[in-house]
PDB file of N, CA and C in Angstrom:
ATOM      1  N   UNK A   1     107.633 101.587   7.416  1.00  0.00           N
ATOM      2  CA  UNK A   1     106.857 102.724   6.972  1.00  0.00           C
ATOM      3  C   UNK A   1     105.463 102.275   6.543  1.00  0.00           C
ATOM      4  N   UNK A   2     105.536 101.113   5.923  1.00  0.00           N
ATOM      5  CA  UNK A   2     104.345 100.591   5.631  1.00  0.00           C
ATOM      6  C   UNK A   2     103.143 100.384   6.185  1.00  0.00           C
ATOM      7  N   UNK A   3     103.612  99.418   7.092  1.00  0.00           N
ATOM      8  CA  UNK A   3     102.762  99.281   8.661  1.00  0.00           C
ATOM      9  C   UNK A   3     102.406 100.945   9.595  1.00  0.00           C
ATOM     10  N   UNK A   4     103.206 101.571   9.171  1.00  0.00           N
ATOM     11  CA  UNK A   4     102.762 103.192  10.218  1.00  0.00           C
ATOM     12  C   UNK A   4     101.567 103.849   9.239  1.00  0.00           C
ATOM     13  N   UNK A   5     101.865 103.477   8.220  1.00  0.00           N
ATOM     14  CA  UNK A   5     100.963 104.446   7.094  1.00  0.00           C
ATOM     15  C   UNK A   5      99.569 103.880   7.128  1.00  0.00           C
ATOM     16  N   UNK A   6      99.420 102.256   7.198  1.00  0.00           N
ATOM     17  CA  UNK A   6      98.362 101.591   7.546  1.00  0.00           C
ATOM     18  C   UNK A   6      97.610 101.906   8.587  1.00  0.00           C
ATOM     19  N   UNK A   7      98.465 101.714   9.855  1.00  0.00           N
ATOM     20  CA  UNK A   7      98.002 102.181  11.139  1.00  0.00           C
ATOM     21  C   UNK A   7      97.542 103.152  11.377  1.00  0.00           C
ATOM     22  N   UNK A   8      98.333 104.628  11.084  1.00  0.00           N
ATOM     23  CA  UNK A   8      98.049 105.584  12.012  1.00  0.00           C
ATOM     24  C   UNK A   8      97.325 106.812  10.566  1.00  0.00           C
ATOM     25  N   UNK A   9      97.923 106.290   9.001  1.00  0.00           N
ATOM     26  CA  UNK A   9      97.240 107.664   8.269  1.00  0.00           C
ATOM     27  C   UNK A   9      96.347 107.073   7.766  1.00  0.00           C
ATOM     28  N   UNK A  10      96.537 105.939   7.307  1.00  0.00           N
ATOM     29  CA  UNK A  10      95.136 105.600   6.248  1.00  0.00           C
ATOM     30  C   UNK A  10      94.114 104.952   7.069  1.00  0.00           C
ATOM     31  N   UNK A  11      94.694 104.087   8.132  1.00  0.00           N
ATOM     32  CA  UNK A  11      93.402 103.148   9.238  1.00  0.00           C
ATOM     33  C   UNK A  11      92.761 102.739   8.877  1.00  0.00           C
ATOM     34  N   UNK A  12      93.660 101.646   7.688  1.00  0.00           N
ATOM     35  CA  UNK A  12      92.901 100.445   7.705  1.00  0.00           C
ATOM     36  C   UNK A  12      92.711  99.075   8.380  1.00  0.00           C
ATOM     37  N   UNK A  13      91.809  99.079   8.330  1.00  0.00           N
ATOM     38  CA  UNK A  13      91.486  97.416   9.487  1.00  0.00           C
ATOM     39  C   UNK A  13      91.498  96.460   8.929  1.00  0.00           C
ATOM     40  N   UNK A  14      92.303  94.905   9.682  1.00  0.00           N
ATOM     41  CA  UNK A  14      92.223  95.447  11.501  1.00  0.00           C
ATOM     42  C   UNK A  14      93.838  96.193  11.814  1.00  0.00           C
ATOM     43  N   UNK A  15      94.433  96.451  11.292  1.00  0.00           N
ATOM     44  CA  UNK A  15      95.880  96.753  11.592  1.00  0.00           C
ATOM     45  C   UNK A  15      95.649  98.320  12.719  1.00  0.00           C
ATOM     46  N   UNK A  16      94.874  98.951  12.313  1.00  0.00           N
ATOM     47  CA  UNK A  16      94.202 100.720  12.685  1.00  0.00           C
ATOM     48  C   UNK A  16      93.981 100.724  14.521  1.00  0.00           C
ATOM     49  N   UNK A  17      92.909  98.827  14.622  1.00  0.00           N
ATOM     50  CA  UNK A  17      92.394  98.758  15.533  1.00  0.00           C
ATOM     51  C   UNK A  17      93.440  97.762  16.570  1.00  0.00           C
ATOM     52  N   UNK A  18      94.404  97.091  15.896  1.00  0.00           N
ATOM     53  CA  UNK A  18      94.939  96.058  16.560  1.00  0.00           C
ATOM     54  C   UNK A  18      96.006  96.207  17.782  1.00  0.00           C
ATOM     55  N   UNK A  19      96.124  95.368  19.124  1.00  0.00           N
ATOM     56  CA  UNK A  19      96.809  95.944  19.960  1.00  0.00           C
ATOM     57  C   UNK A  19      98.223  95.981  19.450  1.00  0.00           C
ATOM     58  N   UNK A  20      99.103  96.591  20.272  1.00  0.00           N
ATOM     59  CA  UNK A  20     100.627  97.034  20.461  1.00  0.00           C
ATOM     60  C   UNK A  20     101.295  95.178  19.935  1.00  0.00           C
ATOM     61  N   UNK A  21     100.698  94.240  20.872  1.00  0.00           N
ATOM     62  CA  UNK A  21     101.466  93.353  21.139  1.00  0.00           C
ATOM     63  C   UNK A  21     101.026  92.093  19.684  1.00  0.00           C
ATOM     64  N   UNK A  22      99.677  92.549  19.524  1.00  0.00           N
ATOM     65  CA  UNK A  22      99.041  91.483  18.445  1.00  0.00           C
ATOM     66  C   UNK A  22     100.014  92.557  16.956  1.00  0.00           C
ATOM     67  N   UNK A  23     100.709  93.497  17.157  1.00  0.00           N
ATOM     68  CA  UNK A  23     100.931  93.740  15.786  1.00  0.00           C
ATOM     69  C   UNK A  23     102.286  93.384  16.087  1.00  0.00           C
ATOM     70  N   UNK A  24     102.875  93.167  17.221  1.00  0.00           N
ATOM     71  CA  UNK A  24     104.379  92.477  17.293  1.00  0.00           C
ATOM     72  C   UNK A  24     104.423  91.357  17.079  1.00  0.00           C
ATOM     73  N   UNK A  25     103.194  89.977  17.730  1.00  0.00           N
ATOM     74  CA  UNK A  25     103.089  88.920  17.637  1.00  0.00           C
ATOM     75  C   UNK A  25     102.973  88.941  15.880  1.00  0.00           C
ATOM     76  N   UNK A  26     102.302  89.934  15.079  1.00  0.00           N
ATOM     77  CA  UNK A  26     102.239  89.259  13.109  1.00  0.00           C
ATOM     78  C   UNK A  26     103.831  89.710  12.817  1.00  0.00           C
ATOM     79  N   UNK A  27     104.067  90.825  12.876  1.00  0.00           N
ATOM     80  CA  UNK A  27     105.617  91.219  12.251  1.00  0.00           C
ATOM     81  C   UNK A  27     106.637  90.943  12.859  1.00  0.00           C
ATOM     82  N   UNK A  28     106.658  90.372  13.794  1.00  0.00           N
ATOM     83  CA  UNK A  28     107.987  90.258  14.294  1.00  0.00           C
ATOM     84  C   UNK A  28     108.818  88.931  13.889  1.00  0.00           C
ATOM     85  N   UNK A  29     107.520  87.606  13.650  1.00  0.00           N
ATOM     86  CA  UNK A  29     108.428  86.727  12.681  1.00  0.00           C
ATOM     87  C   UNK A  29     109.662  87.156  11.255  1.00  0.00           C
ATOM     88  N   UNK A  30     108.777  87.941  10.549  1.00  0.00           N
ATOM     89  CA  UNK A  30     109.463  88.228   9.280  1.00  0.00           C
ATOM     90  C   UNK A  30     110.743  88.825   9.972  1.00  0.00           C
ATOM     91  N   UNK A  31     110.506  89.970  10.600  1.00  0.00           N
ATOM     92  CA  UNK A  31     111.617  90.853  10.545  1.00  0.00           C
ATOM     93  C   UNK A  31     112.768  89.835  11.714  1.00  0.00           C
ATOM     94  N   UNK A  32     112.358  89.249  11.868  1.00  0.00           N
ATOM     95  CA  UNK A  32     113.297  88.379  12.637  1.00  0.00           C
ATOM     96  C   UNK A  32     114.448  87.661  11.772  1.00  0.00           C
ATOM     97  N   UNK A  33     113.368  87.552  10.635  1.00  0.00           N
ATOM     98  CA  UNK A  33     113.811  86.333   9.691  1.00  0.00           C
ATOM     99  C   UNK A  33     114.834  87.261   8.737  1.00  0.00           C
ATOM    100  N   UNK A  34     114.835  88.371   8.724  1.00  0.00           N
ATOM    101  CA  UNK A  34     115.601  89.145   7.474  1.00  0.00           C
ATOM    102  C   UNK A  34     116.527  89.501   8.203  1.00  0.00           C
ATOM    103  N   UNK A  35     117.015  89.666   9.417  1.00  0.00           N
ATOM    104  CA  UNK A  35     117.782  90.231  10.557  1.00  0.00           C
ATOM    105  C   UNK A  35     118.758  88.855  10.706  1.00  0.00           C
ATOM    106  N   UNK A  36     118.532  87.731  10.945  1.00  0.00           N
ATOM    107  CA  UNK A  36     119.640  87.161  10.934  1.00  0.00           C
ATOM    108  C   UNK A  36     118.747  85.558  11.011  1.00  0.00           C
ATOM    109  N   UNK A  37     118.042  85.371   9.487  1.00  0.00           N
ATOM    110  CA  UNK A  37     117.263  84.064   9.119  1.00  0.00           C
ATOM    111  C   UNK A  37     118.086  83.800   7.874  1.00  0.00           C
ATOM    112  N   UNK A  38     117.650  83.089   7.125  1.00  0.00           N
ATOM    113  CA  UNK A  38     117.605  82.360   5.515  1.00  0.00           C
ATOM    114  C   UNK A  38     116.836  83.169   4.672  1.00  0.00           C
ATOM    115  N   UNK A  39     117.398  83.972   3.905  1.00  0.00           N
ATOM    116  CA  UNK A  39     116.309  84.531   3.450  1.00  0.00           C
ATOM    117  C   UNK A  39     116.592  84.157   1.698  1.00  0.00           C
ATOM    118  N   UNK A  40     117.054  83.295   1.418  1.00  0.00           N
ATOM    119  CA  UNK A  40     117.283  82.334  -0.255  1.00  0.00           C
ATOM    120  C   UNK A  40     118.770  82.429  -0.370  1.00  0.00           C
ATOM    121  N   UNK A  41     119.014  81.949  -1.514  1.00  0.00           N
ATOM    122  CA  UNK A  41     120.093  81.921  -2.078  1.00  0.00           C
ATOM    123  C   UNK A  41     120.771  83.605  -2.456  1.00  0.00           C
ATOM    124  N   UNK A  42     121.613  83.974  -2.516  1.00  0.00           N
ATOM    125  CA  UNK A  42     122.107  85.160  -3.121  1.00  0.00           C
ATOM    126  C   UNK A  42     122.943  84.794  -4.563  1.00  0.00           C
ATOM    127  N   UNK A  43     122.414  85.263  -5.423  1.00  0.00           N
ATOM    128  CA  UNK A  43     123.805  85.033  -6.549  1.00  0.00           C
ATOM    129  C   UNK A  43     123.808  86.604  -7.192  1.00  0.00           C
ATOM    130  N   UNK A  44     125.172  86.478  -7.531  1.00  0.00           N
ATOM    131  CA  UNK A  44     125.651  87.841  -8.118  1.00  0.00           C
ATOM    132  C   UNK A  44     124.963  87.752  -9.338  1.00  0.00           C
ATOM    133  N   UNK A  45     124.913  89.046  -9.740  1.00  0.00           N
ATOM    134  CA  UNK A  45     124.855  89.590 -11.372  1.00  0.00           C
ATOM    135  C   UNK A  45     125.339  88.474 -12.693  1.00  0.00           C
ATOM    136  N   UNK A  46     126.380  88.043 -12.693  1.00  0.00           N
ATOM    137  CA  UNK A  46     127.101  87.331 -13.665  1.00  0.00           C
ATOM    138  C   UNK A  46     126.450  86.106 -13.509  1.00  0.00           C
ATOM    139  N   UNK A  47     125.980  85.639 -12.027  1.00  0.00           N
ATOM    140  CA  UNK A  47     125.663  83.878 -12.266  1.00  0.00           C
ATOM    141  C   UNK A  47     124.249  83.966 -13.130  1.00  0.00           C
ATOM    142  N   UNK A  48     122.962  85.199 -12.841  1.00  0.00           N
ATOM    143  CA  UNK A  48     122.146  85.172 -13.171  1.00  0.00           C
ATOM    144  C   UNK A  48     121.674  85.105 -14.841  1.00  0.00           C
ATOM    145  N   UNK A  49     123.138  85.747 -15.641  1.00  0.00           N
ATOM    146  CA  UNK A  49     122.470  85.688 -16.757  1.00  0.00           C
ATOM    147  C   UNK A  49     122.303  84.516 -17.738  1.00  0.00           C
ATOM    148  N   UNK A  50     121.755  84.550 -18.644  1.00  0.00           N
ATOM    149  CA  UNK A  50     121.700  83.683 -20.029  1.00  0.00           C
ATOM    150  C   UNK A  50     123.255  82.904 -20.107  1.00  0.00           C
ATOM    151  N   UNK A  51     124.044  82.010 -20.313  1.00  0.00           N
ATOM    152  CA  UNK A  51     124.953  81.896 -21.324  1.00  0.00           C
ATOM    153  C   UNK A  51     124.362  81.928 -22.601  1.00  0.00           C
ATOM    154  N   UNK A  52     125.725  82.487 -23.259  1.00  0.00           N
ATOM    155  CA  UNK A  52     125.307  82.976 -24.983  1.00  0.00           C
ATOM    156  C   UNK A  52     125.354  81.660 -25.421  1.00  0.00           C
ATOM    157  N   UNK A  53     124.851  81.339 -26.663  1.00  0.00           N
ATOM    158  CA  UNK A  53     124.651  80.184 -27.246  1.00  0.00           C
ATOM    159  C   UNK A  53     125.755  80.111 -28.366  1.00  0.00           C
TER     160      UNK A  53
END
């Protein structure tokens, strides 16, 4: 949504002006990477907190 709102309502540059393929060649790493990359460690709720003292 981000990238469409850039592009096509607000048009800001260079994203407004940039081709089809140069805006696949910047985003398509990330979203590659969240789709089936490393994206950190996960820990639940319980590992994250404080132990009480």
């Amino acid at each position: 949504m981000g990238l469409a709102f850039m592009r096509y309502v607000w048009k800001i540059e260079p994203v407004a002006t940039m081709t089809e393929d140069d805006i696949v060649a910047a985003i398509a790493p990330t979203i590659q990477r969240y789709l089936n990359g490393d994206i950190g460690p996960v820990t639940s709720r319980r590992q994250r907190r404080r132990n009480p003292r």
